[in-house]
C-alpha atoms as a PDB file:
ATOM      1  CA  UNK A   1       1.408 -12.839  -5.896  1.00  0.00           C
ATOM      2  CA  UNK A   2      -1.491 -14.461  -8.057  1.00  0.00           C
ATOM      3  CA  UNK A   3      -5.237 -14.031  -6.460  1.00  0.00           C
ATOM      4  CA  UNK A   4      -7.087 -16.190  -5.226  1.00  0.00           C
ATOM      5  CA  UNK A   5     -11.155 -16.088  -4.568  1.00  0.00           C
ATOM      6  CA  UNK A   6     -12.607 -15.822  -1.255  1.00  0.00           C
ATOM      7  CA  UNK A   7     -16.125 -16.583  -2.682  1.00  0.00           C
ATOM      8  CA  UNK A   8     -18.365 -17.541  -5.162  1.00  0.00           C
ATOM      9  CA  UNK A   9     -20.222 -14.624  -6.114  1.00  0.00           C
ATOM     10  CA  UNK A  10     -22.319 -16.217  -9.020  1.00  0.00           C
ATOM     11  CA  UNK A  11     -23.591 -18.511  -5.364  1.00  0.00           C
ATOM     12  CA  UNK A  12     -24.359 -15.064  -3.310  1.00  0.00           C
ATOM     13  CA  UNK A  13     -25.673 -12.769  -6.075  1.00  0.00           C
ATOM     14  CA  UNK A  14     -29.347 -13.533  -5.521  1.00  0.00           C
ATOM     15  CA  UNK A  15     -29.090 -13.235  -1.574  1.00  0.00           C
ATOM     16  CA  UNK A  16     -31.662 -10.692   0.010  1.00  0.00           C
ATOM     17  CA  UNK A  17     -29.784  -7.688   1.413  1.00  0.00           C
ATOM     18  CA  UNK A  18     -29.079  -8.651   5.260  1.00  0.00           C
ATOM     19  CA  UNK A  19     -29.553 -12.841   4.522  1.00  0.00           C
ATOM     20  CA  UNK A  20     -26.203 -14.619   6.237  1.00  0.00           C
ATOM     21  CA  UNK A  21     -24.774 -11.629   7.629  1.00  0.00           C
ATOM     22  CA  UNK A  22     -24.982 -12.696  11.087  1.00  0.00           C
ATOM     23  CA  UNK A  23     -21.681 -12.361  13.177  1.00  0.00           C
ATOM     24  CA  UNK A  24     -20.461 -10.363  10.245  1.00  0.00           C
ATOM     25  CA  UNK A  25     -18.330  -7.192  10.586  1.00  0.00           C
ATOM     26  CA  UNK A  26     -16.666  -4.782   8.344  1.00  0.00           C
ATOM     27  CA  UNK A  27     -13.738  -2.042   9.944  1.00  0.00           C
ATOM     28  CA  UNK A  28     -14.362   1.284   8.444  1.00  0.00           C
ATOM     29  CA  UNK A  29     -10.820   3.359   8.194  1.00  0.00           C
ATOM     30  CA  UNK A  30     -11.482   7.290   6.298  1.00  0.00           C
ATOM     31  CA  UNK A  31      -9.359  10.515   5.631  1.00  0.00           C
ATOM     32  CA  UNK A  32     -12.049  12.251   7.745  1.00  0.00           C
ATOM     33  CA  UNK A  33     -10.229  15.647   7.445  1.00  0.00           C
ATOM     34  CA  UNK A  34     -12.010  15.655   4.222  1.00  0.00           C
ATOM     35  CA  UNK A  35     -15.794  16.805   3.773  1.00  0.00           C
ATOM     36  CA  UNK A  36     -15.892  13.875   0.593  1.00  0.00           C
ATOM     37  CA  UNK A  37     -14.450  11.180   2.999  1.00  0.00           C
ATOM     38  CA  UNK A  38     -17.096  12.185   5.536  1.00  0.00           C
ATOM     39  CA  UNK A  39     -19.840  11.981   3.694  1.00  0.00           C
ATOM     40  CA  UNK A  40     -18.868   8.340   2.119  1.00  0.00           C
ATOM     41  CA  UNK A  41     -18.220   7.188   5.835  1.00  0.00           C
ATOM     42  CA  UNK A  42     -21.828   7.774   6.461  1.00  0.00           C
ATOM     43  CA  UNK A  43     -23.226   6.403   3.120  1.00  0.00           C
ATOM     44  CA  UNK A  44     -21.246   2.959   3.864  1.00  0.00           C
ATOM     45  CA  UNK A  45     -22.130   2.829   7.471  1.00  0.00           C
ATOM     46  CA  UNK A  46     -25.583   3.207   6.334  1.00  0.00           C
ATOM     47  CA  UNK A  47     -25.437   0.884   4.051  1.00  0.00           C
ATOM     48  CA  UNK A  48     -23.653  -2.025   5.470  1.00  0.00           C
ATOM     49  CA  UNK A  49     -25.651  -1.470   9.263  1.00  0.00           C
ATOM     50  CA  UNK A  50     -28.981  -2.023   6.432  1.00  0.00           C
ATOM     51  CA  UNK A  51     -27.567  -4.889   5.300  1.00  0.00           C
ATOM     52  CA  UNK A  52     -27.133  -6.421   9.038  1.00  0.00           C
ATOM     53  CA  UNK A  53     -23.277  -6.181   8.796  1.00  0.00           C
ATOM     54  CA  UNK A  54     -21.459  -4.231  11.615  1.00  0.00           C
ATOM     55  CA  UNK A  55     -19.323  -1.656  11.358  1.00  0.00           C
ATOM     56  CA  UNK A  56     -15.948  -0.942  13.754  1.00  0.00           C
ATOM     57  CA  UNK A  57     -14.604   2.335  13.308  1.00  0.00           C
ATOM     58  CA  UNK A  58     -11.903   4.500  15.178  1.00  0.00           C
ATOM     59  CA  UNK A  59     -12.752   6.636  17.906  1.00  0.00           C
ATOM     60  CA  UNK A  60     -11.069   9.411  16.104  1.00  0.00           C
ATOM     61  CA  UNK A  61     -12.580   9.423  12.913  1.00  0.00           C
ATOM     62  CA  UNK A  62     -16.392   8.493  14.472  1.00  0.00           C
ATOM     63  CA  UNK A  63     -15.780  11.729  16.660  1.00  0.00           C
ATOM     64  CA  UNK A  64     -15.104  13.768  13.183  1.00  0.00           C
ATOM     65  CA  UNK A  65     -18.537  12.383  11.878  1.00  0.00           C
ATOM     66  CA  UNK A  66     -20.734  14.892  11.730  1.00  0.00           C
ATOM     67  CA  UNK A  67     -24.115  13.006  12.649  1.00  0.00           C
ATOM     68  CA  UNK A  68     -23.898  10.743  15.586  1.00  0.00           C
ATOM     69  CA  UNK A  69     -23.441   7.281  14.850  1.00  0.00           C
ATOM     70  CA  UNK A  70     -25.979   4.014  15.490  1.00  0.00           C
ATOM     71  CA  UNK A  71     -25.253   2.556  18.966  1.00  0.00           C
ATOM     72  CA  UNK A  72     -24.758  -0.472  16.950  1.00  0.00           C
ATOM     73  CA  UNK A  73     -21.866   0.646  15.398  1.00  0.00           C
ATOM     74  CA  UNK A  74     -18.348  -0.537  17.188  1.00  0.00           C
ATOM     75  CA  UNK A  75     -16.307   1.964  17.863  1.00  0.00           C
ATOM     76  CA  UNK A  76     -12.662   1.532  19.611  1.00  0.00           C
ATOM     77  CA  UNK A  77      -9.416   3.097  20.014  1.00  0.00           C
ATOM     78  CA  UNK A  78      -6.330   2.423  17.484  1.00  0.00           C
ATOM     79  CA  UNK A  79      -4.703  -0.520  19.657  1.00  0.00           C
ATOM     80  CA  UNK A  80      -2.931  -3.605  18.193  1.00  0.00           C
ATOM     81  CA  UNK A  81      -5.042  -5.713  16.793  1.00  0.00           C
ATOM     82  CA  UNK A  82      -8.122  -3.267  16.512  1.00  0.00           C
ATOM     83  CA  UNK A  83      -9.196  -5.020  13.014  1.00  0.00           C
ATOM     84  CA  UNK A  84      -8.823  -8.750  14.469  1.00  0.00           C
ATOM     85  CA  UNK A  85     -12.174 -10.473  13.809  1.00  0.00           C
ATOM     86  CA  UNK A  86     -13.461  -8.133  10.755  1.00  0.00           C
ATOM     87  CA  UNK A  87     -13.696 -10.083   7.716  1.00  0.00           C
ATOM     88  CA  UNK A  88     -12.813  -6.833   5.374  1.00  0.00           C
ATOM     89  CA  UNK A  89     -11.041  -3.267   5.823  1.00  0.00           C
ATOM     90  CA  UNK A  90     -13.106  -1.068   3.558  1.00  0.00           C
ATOM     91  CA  UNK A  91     -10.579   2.692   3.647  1.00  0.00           C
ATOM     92  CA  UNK A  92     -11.778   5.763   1.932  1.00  0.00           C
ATOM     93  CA  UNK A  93      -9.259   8.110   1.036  1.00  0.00           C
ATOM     94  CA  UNK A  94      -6.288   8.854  -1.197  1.00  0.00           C
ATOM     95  CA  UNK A  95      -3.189   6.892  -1.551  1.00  0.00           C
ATOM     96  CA  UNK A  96      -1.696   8.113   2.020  1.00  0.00           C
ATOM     97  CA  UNK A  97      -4.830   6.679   3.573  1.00  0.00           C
ATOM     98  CA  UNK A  98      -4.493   3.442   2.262  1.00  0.00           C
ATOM     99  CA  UNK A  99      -1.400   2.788   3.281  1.00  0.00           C
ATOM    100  CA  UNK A 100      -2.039   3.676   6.630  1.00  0.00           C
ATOM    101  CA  UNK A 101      -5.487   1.379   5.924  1.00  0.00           C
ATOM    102  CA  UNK A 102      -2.308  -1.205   4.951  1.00  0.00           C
ATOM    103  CA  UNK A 103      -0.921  -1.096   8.260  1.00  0.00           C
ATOM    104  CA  UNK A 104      -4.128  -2.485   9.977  1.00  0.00           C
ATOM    105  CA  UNK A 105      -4.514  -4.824   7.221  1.00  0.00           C
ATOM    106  CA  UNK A 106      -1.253  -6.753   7.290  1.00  0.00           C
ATOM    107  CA  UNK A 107      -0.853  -6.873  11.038  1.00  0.00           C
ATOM    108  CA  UNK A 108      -4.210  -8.433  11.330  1.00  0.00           C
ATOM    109  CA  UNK A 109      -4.418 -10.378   7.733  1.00  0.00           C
ATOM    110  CA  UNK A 110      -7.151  -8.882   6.876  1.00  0.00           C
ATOM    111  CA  UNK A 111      -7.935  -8.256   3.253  1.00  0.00           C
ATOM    112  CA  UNK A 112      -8.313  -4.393   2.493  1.00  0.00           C
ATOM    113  CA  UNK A 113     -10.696  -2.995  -0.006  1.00  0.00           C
ATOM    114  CA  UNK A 114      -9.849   1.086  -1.154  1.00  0.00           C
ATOM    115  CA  UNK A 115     -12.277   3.307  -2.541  1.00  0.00           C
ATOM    116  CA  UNK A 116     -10.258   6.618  -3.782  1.00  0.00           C
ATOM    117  CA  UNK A 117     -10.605   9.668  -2.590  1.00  0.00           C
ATOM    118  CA  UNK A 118      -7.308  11.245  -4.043  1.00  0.00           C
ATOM    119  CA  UNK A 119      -5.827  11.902  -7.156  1.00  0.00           C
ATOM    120  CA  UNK A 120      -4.333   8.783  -8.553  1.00  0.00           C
ATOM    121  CA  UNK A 121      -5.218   5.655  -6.201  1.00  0.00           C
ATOM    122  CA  UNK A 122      -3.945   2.997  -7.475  1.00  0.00           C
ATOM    123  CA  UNK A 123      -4.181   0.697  -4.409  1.00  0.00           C
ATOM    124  CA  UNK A 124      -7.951   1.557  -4.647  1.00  0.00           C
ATOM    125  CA  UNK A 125     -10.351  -0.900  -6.236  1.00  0.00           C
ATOM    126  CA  UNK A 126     -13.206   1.501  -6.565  1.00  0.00           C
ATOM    127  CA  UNK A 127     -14.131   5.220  -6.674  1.00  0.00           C
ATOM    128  CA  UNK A 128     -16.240   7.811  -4.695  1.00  0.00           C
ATOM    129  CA  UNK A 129     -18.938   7.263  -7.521  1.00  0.00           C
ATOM    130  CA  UNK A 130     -19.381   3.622  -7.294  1.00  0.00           C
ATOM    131  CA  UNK A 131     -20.035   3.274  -3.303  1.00  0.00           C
ATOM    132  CA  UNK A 132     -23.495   1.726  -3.471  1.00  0.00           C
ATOM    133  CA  UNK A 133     -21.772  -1.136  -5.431  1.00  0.00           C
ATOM    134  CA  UNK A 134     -19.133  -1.912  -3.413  1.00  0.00           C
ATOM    135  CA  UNK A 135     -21.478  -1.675  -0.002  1.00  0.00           C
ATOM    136  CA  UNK A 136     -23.328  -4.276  -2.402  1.00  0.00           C
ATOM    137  CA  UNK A 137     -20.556  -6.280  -3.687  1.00  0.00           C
ATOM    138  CA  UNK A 138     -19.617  -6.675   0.267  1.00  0.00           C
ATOM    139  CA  UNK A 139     -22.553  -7.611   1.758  1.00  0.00           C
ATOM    140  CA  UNK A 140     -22.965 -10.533  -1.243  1.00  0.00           C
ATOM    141  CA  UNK A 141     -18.410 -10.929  -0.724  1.00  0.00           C
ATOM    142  CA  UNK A 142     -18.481 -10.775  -4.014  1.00  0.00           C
ATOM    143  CA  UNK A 143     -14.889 -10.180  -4.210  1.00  0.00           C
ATOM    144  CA  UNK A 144     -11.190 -11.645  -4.813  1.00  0.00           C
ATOM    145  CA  UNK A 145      -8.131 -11.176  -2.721  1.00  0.00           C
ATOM    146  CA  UNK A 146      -5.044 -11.000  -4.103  1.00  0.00           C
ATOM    147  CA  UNK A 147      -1.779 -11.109  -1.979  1.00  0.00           C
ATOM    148  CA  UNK A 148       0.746  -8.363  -2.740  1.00  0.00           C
ATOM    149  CA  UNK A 149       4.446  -8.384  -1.682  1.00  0.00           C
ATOM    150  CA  UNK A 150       6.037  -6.515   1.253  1.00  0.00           C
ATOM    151  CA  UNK A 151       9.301  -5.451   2.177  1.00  0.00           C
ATOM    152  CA  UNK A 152      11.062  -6.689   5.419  1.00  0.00           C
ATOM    153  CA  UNK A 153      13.292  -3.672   6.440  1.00  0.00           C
ATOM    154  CA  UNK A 154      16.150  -3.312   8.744  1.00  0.00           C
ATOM    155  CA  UNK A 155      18.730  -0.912  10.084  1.00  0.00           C
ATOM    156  CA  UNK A 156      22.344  -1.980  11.327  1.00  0.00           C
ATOM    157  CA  UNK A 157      24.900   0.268  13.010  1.00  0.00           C
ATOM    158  CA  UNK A 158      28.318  -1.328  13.759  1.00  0.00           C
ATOM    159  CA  UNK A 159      27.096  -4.545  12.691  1.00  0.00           C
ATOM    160  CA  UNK A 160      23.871  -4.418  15.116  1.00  0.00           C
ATOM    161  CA  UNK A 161      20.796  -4.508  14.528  1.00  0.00           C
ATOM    162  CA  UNK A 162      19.033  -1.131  15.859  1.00  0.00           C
ATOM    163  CA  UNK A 163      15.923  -0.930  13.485  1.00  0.00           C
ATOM    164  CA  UNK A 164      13.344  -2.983  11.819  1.00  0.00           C
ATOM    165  CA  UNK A 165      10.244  -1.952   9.603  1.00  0.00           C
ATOM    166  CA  UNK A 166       8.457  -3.209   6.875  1.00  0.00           C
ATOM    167  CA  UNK A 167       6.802  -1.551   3.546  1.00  0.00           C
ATOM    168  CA  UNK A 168       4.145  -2.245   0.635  1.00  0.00           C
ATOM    169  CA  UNK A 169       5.317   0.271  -1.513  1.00  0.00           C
ATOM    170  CA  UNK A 170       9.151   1.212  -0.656  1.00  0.00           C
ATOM    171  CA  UNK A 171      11.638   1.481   1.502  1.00  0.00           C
ATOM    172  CA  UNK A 172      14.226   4.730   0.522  1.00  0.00           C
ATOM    173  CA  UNK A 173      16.892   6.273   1.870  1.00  0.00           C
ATOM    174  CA  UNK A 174      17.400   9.561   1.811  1.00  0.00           C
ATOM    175  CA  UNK A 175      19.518  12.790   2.447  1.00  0.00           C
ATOM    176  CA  UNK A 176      18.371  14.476   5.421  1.00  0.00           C
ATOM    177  CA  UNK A 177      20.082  18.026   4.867  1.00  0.00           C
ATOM    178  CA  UNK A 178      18.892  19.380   1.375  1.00  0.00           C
ATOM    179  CA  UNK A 179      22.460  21.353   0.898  1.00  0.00           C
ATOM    180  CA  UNK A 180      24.288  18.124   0.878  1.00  0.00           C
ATOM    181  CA  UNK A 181      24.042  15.339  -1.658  1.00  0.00           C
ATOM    182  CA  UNK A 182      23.905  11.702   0.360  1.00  0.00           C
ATOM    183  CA  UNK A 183      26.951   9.350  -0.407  1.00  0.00           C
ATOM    184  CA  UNK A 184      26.219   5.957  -0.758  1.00  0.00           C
ATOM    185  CA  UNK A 185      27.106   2.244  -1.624  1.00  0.00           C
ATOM    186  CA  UNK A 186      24.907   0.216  -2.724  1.00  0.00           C
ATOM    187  CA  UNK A 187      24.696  -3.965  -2.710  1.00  0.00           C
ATOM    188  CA  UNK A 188      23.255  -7.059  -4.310  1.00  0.00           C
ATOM    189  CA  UNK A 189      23.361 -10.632  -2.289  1.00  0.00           C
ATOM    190  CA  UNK A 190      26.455  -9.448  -0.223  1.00  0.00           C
ATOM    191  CA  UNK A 191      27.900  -8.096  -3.360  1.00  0.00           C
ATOM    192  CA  UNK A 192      28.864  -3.934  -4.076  1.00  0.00           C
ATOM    193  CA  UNK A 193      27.519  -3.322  -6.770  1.00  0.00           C
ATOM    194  CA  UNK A 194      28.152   1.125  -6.854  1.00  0.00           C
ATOM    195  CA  UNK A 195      29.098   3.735  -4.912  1.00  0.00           C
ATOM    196  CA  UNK A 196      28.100   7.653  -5.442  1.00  0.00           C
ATOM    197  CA  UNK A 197      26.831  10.941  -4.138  1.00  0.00           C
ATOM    198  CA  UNK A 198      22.724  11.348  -4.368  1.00  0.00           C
ATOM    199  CA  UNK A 199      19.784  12.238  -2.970  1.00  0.00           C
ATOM    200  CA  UNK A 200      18.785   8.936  -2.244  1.00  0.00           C
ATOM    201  CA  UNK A 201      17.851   5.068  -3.012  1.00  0.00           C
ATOM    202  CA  UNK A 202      14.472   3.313  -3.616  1.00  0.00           C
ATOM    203  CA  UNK A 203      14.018  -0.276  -2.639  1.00  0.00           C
ATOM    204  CA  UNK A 204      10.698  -0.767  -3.695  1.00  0.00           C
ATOM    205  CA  UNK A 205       7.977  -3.794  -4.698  1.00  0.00           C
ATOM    206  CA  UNK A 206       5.946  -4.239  -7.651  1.00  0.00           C
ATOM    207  CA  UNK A 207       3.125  -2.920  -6.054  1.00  0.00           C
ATOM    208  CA  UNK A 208       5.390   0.413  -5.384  1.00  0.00           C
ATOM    209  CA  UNK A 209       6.983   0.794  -8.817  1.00  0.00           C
ATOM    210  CA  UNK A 210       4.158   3.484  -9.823  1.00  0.00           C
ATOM    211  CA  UNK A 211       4.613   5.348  -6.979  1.00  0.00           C
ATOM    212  CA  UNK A 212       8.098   6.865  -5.495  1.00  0.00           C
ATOM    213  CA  UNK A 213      10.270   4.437  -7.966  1.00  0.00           C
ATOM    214  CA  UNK A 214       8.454   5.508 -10.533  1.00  0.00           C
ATOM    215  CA  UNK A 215       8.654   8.992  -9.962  1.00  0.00           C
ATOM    216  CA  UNK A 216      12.607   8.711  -9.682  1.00  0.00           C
ATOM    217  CA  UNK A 217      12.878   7.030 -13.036  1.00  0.00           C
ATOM    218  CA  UNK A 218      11.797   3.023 -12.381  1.00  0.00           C
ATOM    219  CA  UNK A 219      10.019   0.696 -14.317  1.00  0.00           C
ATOM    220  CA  UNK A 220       6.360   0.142 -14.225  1.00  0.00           C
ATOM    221  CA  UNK A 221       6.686  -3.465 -12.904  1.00  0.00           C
ATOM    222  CA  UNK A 222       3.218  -5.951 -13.428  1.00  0.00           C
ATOM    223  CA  UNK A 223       1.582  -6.398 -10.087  1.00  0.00           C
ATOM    224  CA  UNK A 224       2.283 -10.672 -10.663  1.00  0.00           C
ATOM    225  CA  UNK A 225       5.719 -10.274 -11.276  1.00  0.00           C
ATOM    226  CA  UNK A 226       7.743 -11.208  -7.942  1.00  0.00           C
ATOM    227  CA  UNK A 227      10.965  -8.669  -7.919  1.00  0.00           C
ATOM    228  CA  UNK A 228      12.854  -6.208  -6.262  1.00  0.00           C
ATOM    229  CA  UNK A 229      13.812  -2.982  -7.252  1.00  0.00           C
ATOM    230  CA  UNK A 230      16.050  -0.588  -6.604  1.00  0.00           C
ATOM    231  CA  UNK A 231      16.544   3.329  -8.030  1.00  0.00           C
ATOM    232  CA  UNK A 232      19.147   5.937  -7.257  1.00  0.00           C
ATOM    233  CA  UNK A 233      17.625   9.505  -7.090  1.00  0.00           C
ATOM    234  CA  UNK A 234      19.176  12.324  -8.765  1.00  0.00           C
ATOM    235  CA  UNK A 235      22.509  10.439  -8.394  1.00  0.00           C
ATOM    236  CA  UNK A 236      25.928  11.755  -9.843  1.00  0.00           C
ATOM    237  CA  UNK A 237      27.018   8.636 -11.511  1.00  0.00           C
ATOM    238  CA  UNK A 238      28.198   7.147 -14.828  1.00  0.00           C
ATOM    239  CA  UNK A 239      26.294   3.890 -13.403  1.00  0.00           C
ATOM    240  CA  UNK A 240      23.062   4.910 -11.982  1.00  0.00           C
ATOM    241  CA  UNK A 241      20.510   2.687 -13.346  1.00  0.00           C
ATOM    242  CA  UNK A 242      16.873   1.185 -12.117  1.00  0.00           C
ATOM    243  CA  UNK A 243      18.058  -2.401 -11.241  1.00  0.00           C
ATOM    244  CA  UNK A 244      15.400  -4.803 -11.090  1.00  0.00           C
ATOM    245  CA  UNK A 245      16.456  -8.112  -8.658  1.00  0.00           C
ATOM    246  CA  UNK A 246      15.419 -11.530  -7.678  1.00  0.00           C
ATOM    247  CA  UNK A 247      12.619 -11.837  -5.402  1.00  0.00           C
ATOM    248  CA  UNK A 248      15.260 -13.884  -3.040  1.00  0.00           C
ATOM    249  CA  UNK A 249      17.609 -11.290  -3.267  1.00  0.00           C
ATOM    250  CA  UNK A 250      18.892  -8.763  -0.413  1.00  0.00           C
ATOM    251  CA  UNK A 251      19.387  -5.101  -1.464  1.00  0.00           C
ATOM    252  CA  UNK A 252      21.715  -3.376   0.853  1.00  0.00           C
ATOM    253  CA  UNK A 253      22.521   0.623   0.816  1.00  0.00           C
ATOM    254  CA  UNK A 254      25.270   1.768   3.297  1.00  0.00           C
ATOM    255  CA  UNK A 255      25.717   5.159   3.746  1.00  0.00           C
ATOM    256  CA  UNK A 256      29.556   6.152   3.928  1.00  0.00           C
ATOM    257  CA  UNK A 257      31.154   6.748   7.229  1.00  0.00           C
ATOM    258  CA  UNK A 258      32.406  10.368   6.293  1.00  0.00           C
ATOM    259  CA  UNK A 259      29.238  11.794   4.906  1.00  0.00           C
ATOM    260  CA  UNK A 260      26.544  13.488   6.168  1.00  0.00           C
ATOM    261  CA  UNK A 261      23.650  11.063   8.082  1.00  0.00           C
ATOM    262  CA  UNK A 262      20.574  10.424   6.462  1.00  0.00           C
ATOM    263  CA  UNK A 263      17.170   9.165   6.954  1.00  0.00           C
ATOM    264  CA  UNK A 264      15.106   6.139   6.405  1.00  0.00           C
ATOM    265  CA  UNK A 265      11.610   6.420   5.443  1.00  0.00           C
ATOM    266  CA  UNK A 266       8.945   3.458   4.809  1.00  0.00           C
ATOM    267  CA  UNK A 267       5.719   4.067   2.510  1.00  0.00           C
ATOM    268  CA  UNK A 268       6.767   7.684   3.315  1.00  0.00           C
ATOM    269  CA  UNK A 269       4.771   6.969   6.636  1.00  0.00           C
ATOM    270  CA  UNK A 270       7.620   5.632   9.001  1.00  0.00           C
ATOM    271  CA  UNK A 271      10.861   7.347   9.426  1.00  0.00           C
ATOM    272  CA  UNK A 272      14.168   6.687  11.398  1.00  0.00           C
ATOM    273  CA  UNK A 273      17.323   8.767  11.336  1.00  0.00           C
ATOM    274  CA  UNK A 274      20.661   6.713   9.835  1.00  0.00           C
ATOM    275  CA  UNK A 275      23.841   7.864  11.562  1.00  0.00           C
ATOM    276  CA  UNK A 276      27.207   7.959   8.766  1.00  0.00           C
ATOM    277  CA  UNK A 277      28.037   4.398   8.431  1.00  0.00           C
ATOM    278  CA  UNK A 278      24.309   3.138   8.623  1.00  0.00           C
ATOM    279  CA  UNK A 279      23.246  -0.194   6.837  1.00  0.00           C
ATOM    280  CA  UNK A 280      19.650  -0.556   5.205  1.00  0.00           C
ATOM    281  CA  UNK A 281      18.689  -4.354   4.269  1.00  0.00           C
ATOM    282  CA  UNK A 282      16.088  -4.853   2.463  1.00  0.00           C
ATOM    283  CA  UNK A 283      14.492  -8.013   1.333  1.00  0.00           C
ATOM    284  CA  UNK A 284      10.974  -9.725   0.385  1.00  0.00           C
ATOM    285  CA  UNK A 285       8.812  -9.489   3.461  1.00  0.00           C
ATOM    286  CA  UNK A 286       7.908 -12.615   5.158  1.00  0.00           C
ATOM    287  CA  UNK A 287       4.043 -11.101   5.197  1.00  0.00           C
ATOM    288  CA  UNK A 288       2.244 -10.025   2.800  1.00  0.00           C
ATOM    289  CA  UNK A 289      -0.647  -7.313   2.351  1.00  0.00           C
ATOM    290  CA  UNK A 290      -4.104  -8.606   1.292  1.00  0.00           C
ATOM    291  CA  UNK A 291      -6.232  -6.460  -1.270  1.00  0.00           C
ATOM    292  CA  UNK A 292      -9.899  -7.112  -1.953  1.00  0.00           C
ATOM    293  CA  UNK A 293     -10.287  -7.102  -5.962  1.00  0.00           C
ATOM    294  CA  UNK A 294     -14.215  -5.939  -7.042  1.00  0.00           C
ATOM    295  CA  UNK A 295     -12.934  -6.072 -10.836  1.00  0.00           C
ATOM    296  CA  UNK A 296     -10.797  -8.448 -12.940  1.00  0.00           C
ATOM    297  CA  UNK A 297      -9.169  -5.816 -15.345  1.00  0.00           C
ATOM    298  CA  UNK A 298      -5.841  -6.034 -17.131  1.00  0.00           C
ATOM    299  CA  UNK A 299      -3.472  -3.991 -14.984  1.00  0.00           C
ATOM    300  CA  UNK A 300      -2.366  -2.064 -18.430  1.00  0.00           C
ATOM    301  CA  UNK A 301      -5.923  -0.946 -18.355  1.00  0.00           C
ATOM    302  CA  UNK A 302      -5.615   0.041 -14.666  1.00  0.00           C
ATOM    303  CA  UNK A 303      -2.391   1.659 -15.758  1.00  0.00           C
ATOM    304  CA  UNK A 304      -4.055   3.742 -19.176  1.00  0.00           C
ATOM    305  CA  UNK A 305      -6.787   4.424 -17.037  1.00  0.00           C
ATOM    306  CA  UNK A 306      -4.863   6.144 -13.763  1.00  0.00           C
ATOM    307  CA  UNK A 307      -2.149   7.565 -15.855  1.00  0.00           C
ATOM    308  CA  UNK A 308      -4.719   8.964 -18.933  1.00  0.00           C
ATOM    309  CA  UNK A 309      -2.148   7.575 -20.797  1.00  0.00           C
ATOM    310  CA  UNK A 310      -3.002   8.126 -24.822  1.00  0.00           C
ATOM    311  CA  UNK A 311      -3.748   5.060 -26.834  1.00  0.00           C
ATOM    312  CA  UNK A 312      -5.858   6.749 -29.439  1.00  0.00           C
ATOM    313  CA  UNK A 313      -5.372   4.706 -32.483  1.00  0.00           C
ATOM    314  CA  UNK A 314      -4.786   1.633 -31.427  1.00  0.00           C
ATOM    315  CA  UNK A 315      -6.154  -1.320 -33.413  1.00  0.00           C
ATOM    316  CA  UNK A 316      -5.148  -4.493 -31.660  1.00  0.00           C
ATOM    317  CA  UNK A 317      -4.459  -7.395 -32.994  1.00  0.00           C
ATOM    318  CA  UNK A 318      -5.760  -9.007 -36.129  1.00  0.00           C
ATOM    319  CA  UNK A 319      -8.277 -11.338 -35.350  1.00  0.00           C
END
């Protein structure tokens, strides 16, 4: 999942606002049920139409905008395909948004570039407080994309195939009635590996070990490191551990025939009831999600930062 540079920015640093942005168009994707999302919205689509760059935006969210938008600005309806021909997704929101802002993103391989709006972000490249640099450092594309793993997903019932999904963060499967714990078996390349009573699994990426798996006990696992994971929730077992697998491998959680049905959800976004005797399969996804990087900082920094993690007195090493 190493980066790799879409431009030269050093080359494009010195360009005049609006020089070789002809044909050029960024899609615009906000939490517009927030007054701070709203008001970015208009300060990039400002920005960027200055610039000579278009801007597509949902019908949705442009009817949410307060002021009327430029008859130069694009907007359409959420159809497949609605961010084909943009060279950047630019989302504003908190995490929720930009996995929705990941949905456009992979199905049209488009990179995606998050500015956070939330609480911890950490799919976001920038902050509310820096959008006049990153309406400047995409006008001049000065900026990296990195690809990040997905998760291919799918669902079999008798031995059939009746489901298929895909995730950035995680795939988990859960207990649908809070009374009664979820009893489960879960696999490794074809091979059982436990069985017990919980409230759930996580299957999740790199990318997704600070967010659900790392709420139910996971590792923090380094964006660049190509693994899967998987982590029982609130399980009653002797043998209950975060397992950490091959990128190659295929994590499988059946839920037993006699217990009570459960529920499969995907970035928390995408859900599909599993019937007693469901399979979940989970494995690296065949395509990937593209982030736009603005900054080349160490992820533990990313980490310390998000987290406010405490590393007073830290020296370093000798030098």
């Amino acid at each position: 999942m190493s980066g790799s540079s879409t431009s030269d920015s050093t080359a494009r640093s010195d360009e005049a606002p609006g020089h070789g942005t002809a044909g050029r168009t960024v899609f615009l994707l906000a939490h517009t049920g927030r007054p701070a999302a709203v008001r970015s919205a208009q300060r990039v689509v400002q920005g960027l139409l200055r610039s000579g760059i278009g801007v597509r935006i949902l019908r949705a969210e442009a009817a949410d905008l307060p002021v009327p938008l430029p008859g130069s600005v694009e907007v359409v309806d959420g159809r497949p395909g609605v961010v084909d021909g943009c060279e950047l997704l630019v989302v504003l929101g908190g995490d929720g948004t930009l996995l929705r802002g990941a949905e456009f993103a992979r199905a049209s391989g488009v990179p995606m570039l998050g500015v956070n709006l939330g609480r911890v972000g950490f799919l976001a490249e920038a902050e509310r407080d820096d959008l006049d640099k990153v309406v400047d450092r995409v006008v001049t594309r000065a900026y990296e994309v990195e690809e990040r793993m997905t998760l291919d997903v799918l669902v079999r019932e008798d031995g059939r195939v009746v489901h298929t999904d895909w995730a950035l963060n995680e795939a988990s499967v859960e207990k649908a009635a809070r009374e009664r714990m979820l009893e489960v078996v879960i696999e490794v390349d074809g091979r059982p590996v436990s069985g017990f009573g919980c409230d759930g699994v996580v299957c999740a990426t790199p990318t997704g070990s600070t967010a659900y798996a790392f709420s139910a006990g996971g590792p923090v696992v380094w964006p660049e490191v190509e693994a899967l994971l998987m982590v029982p929730i609130s399980a009653h077992a002797l043998f209950a551990k975060p397992l950490v697998a091959s990128p190659s491998s295929v994590l499988a959680v059946e839920v037993q025939p006699k217990t009570q049905h459960g529920v499969l959800w995907c970035d928390g976004r995408r859900t599909v009831p599993l019937p007693a005797g469901a399979r979940v399969e989970v494995r690296r996804g065949a395509v990937p999600v593209r982030l736009a990087r603005l900054h080349h900082a160490n992820f533990t920094d990313r980490l310390v930062a998000k987290f406010a993690l405490p590393v007073a007195g830290w020296r370093g090493a000798p030098r």
